[in-house]
C-alpha atoms as a PDB file:
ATOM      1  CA  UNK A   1       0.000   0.000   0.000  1.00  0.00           C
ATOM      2  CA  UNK A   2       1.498   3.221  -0.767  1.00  0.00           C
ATOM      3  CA  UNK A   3       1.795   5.985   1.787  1.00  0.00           C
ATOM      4  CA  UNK A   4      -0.625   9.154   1.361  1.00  0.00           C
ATOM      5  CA  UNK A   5       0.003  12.239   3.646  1.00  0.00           C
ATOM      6  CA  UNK A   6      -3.313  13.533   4.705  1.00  0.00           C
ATOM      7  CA  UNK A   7      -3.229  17.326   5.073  1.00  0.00           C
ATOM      8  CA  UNK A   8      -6.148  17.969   7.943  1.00  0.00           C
ATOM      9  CA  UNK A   9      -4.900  19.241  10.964  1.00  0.00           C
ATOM     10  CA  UNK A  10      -5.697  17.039  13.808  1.00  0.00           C
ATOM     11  CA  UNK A  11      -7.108  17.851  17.101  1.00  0.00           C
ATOM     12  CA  UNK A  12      -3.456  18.403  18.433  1.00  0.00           C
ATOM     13  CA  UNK A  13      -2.851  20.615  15.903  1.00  0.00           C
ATOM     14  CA  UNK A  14      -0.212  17.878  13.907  1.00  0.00           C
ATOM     15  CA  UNK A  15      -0.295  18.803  10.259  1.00  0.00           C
ATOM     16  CA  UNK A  16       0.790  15.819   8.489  1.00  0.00           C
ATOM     17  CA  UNK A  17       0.113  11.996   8.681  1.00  0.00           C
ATOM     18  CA  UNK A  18       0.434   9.499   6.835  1.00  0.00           C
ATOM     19  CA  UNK A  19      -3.424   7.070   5.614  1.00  0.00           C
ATOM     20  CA  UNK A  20      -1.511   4.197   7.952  1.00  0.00           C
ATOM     21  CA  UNK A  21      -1.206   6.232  11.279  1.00  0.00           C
ATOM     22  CA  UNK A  22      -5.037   7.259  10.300  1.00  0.00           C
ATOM     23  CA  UNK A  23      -5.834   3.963   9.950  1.00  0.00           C
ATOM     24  CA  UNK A  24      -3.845   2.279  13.061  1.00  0.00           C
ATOM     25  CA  UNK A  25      -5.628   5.237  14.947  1.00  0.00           C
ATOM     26  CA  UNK A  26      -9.388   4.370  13.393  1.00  0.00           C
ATOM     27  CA  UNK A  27      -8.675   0.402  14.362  1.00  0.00           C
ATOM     28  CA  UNK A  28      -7.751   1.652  17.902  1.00  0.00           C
ATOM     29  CA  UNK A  29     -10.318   3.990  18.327  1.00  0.00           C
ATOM     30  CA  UNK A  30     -12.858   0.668  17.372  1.00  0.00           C
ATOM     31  CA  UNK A  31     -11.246  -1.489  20.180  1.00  0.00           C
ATOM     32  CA  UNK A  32     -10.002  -4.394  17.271  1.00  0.00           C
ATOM     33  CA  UNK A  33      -5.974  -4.847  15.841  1.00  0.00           C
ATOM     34  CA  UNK A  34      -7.129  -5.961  12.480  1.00  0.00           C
ATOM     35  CA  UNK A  35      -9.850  -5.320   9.496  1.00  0.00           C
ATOM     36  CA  UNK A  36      -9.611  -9.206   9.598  1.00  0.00           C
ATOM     37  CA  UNK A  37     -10.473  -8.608  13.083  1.00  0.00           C
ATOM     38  CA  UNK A  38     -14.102  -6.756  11.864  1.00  0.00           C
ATOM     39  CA  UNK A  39     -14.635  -9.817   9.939  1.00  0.00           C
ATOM     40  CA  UNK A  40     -13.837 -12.803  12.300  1.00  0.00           C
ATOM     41  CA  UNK A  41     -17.477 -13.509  12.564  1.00  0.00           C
ATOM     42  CA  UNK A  42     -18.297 -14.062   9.253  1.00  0.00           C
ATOM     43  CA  UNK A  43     -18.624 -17.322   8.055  1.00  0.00           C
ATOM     44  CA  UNK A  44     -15.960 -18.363   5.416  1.00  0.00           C
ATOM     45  CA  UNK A  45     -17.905 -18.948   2.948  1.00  0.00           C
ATOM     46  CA  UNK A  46     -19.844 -16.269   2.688  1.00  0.00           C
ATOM     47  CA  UNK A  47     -16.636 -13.778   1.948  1.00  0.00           C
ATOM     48  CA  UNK A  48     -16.177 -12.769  -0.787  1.00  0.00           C
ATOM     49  CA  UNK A  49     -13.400 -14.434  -2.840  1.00  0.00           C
ATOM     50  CA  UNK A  50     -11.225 -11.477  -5.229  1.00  0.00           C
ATOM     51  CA  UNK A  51     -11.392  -8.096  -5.581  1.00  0.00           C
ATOM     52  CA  UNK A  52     -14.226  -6.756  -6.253  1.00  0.00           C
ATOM     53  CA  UNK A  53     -14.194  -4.773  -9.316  1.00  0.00           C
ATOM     54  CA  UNK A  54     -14.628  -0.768  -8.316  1.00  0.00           C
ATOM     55  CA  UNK A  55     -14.459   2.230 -10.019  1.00  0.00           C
ATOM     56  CA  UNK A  56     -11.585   4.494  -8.974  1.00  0.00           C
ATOM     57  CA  UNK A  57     -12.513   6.646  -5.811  1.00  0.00           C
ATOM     58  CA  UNK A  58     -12.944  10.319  -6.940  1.00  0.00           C
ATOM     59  CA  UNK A  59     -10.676  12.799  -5.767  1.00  0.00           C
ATOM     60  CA  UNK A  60     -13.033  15.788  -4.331  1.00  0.00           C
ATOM     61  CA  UNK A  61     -16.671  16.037  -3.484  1.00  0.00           C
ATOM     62  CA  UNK A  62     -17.348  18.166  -6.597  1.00  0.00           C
ATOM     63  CA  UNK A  63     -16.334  15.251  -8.838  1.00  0.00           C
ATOM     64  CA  UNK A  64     -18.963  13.281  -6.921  1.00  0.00           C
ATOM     65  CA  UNK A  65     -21.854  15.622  -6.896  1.00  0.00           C
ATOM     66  CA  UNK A  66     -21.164  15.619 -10.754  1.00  0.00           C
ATOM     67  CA  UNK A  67     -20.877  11.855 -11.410  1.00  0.00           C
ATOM     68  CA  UNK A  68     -24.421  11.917  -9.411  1.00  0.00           C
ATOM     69  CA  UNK A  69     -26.039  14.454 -11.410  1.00  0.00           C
ATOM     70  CA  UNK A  70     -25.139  12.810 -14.587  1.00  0.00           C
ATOM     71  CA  UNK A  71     -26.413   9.385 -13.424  1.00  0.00           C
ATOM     72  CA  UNK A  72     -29.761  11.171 -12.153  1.00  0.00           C
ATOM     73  CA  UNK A  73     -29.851  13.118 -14.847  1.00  0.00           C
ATOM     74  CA  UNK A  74     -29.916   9.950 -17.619  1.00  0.00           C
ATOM     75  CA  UNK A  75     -32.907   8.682 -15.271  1.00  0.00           C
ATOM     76  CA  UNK A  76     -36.492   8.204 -16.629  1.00  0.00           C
ATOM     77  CA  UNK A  77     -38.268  10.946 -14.353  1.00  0.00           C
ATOM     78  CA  UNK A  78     -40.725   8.522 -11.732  1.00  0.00           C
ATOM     79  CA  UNK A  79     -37.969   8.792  -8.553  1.00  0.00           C
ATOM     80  CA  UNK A  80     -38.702  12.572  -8.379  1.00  0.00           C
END
């Protein structure tokens, strides 16, 4: 996984971590050590097997108001 800074200032005023301390931080703040943790519970076989096949995230809320628009707007008019 490749390292992203994320530039939010924290509560303590820190200006620059990294998605993993973010991450450790979320996991600890949830009382597990793992994701695989969240998931112990789950059956096996009812996990998915692979990757599922996603779209790339977009990069700003704008971009995701638009792609919404767009979908809504090819729509047939009865979910108004």
């Amino acid at each position: 996984m490749a390292i992203r800074t994320v530039s939010r200032l924290t509560e303590r005023g820190e200006s620059a971590r990294t998605l993993k301390d973010v991450f450790v931080q979320m996991l600890e703040e949830i009382g597990v050590d793992s994701v695989e943790a969240l998931y112990a519970d789950i059956p096996d076989a009812l996990r998915l097997k692979g990757k599922m096949d996603l779209p790339e995230p977009f990069l700003s809320e704008y971009e995701l108001a638009r792609h919404v628009e767009e979908i809504l707007a090819k729509g047939d008019g009865s979910h108004s």
